[in-house]
N, C-alpha and C. Protein backbone atom coordinates (compact mmCIF):
# COMPACT_ATOMS: atom_id res chain seq x y z
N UNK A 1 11.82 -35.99 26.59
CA UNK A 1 12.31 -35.45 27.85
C UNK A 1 12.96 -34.10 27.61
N UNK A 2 12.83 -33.56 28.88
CA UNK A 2 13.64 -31.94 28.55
C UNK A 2 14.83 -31.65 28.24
N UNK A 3 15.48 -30.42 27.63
CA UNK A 3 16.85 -30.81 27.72
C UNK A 3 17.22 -30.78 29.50
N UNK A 4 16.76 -29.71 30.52
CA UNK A 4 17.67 -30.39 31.85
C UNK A 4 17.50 -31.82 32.43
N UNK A 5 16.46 -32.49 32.12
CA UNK A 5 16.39 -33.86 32.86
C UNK A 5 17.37 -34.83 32.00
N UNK A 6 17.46 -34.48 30.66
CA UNK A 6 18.91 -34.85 30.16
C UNK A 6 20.37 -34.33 30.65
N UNK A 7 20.58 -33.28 31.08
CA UNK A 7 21.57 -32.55 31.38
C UNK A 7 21.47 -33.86 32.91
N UNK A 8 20.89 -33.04 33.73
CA UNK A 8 21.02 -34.12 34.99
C UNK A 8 20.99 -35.46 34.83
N UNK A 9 20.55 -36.10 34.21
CA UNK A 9 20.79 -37.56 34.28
C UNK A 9 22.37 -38.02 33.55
N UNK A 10 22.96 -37.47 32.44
CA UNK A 10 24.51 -36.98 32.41
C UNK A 10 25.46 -36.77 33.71
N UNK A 11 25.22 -35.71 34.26
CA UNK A 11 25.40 -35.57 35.37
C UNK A 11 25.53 -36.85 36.49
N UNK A 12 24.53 -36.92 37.00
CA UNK A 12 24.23 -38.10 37.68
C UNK A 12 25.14 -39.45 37.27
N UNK A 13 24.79 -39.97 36.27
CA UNK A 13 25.86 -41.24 35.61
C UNK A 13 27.05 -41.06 35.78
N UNK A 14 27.35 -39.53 34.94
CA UNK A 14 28.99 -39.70 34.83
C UNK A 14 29.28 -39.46 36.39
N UNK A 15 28.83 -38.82 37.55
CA UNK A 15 29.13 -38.79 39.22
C UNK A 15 29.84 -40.57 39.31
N UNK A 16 28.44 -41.00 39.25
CA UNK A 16 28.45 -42.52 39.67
C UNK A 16 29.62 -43.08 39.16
N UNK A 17 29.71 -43.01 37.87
CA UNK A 17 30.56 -44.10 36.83
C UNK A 17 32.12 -43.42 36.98
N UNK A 18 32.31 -42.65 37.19
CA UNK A 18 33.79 -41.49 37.63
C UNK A 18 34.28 -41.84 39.00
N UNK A 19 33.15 -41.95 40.00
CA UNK A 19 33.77 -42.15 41.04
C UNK A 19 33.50 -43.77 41.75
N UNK A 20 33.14 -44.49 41.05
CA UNK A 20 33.38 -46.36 40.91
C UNK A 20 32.23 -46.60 41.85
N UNK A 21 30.87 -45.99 41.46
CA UNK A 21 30.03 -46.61 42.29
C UNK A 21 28.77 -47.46 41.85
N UNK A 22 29.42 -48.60 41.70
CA UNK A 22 28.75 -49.63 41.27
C UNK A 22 28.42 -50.95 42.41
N UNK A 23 27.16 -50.77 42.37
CA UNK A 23 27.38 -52.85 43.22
C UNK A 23 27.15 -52.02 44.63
N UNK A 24 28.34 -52.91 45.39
CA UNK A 24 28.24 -52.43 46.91
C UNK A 24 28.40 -51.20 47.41
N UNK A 25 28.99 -50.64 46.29
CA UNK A 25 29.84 -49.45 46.76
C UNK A 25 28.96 -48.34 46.51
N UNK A 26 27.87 -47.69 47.38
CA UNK A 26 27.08 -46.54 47.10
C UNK A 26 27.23 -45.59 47.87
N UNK A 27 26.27 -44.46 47.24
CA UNK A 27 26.36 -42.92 48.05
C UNK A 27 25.13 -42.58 48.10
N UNK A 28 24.61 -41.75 48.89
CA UNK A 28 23.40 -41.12 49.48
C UNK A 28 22.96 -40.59 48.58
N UNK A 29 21.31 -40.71 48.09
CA UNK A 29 20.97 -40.00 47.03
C UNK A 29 20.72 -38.59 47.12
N UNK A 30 21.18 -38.09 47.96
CA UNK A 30 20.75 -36.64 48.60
C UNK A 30 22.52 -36.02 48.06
N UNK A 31 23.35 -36.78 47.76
CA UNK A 31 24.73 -36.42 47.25
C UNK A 31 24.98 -36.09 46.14
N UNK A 32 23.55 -36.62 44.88
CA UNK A 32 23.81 -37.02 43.67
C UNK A 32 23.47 -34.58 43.18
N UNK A 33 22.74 -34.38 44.44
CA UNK A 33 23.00 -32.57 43.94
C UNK A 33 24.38 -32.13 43.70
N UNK A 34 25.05 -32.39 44.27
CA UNK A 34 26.09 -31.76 44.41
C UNK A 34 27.05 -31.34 43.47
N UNK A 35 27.42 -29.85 42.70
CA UNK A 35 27.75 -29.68 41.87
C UNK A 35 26.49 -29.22 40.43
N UNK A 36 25.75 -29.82 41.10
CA UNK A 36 24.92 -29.02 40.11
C UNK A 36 24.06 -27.58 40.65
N UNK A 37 23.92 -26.59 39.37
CA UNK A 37 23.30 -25.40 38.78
C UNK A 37 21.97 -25.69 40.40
N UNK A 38 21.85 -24.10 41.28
CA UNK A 38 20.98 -24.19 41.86
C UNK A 38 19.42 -24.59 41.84
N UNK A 39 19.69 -24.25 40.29
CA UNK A 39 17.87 -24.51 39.52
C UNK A 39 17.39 -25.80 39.01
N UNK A 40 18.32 -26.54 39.24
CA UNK A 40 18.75 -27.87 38.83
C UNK A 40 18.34 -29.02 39.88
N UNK A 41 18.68 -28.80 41.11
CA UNK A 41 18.74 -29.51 41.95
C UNK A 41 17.55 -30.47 42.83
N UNK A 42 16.31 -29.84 42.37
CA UNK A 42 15.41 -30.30 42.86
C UNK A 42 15.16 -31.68 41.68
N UNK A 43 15.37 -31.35 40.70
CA UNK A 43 15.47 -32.20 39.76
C UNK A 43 15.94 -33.73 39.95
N UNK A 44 17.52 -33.59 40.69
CA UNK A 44 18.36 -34.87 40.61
C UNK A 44 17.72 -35.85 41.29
N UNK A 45 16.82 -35.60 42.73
CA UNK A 45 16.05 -36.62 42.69
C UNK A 45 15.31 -37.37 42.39
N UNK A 46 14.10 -36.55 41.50
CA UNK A 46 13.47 -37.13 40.58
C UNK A 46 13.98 -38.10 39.23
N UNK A 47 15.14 -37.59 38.59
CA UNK A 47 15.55 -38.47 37.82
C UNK A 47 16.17 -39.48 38.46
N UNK A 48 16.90 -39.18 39.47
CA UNK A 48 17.50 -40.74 40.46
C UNK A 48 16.37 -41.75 40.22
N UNK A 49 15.49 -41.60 40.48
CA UNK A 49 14.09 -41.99 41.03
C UNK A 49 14.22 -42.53 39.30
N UNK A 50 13.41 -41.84 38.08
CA UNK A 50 13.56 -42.65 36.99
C UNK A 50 14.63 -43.81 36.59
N UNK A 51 15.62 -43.15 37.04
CA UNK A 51 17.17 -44.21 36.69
C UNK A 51 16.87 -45.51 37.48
N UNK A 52 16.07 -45.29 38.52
CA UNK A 52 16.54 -46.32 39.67
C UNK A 52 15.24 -46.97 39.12
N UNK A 53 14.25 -46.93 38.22
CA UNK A 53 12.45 -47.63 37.52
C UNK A 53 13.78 -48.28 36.45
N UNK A 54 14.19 -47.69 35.41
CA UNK A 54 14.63 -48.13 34.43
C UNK A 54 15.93 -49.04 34.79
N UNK A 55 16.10 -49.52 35.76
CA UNK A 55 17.21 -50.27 36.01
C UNK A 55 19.00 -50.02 36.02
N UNK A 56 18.89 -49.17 35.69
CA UNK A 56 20.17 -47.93 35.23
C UNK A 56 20.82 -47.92 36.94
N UNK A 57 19.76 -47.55 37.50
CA UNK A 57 20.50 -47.43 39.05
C UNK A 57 20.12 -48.32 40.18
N UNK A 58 20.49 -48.69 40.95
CA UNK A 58 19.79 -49.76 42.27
C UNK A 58 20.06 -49.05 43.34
N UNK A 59 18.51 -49.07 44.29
CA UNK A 59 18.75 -48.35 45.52
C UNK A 59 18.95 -49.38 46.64
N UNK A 60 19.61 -48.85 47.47
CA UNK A 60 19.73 -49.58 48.98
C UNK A 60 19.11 -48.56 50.19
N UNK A 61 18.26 -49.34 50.77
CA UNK A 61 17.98 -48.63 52.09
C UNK A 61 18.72 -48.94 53.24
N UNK A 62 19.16 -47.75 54.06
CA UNK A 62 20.53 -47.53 55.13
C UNK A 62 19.51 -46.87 55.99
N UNK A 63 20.44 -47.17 57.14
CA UNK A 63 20.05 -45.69 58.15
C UNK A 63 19.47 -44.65 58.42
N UNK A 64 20.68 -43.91 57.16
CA UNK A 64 20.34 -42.68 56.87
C UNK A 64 19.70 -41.90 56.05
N UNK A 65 18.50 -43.23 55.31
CA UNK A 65 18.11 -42.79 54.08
C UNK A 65 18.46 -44.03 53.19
N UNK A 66 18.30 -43.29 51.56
CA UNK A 66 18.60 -43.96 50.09
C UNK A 66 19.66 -44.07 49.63
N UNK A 67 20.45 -45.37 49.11
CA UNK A 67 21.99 -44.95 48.75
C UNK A 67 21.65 -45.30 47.01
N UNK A 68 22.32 -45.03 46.47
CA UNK A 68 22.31 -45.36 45.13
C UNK A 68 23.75 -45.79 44.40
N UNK A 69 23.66 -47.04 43.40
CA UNK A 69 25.10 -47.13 42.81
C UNK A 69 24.37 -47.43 41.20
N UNK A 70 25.12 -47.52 40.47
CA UNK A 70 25.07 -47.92 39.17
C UNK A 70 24.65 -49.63 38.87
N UNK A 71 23.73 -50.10 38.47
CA UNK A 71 23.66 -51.25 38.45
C UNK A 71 24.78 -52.02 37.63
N UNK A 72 25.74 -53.25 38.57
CA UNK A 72 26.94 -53.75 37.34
C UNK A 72 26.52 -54.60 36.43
N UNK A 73 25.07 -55.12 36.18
CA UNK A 73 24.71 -55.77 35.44
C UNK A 73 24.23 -55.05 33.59
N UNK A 74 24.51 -53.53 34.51
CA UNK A 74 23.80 -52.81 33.33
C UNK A 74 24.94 -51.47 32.71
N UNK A 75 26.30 -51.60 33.58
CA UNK A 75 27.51 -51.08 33.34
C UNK A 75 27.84 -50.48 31.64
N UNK A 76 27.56 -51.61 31.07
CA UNK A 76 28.28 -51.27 29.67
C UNK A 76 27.51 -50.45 28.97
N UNK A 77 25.63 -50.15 29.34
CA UNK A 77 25.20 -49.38 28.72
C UNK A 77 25.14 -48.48 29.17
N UNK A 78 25.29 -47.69 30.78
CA UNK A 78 25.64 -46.76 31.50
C UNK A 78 26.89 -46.18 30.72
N UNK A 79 27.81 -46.91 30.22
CA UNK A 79 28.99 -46.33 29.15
C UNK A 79 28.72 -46.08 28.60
N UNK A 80 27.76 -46.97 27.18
CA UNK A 80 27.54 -46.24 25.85
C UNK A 80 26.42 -44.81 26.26
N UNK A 81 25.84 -44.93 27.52
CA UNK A 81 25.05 -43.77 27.42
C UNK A 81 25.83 -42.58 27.95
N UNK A 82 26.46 -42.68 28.41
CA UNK A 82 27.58 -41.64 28.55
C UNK A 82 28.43 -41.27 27.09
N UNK A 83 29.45 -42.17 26.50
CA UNK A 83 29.89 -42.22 26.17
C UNK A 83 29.05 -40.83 24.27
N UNK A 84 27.57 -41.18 24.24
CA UNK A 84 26.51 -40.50 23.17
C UNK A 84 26.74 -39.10 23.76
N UNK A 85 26.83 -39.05 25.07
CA UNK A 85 26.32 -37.57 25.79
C UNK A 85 27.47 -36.88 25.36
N UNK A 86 28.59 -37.33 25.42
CA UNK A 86 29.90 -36.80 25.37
C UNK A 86 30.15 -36.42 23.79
N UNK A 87 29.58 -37.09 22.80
CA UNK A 87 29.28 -36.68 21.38
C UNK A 87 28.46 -35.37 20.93
């Protein structure tokens, strides 16, 4: 993988895992841009989209669209994979 689809998927996790969104508690996947590099951005969906194949993330369909949280079944490795990035 590239280094930005690594950069963004960093990104993305640490969003989720920083601001406690795991389980019930989700946000619009159209949110997960925010804060990132303009050149970047078209990106975060697409990796949402991988995270959410590899089990890393679970989507809910709303209203208004896609919400996304961190899967809590899969929490502790969402840490250690953070936890490598930060190394």
């Amino acid at each position: 993988m590239s280094e930005e689809h690594e950069q963004v998927k960093f990104k993305i996790l640490w969003h989720l895992y920083t601001h406690g969104y795991f389980g019930k508690r989700h946000t619009p996947i159209e949110s997960l841009k925010r804060g990132l590099p303009s050149h970047l951005k078209g990106e975060a969906i697409k990796v949402a989209r991988d995270l959410i194949r590899e089990g890393l993330l679970t989507a809910k369909r709303t209203a208004h669209g896609l919400d996304v949280s961190i899967n809590p079944r899969r929490a502790g490795e969402v840490k250690k994979l953070l936890e490598t990035f930060i190394k």
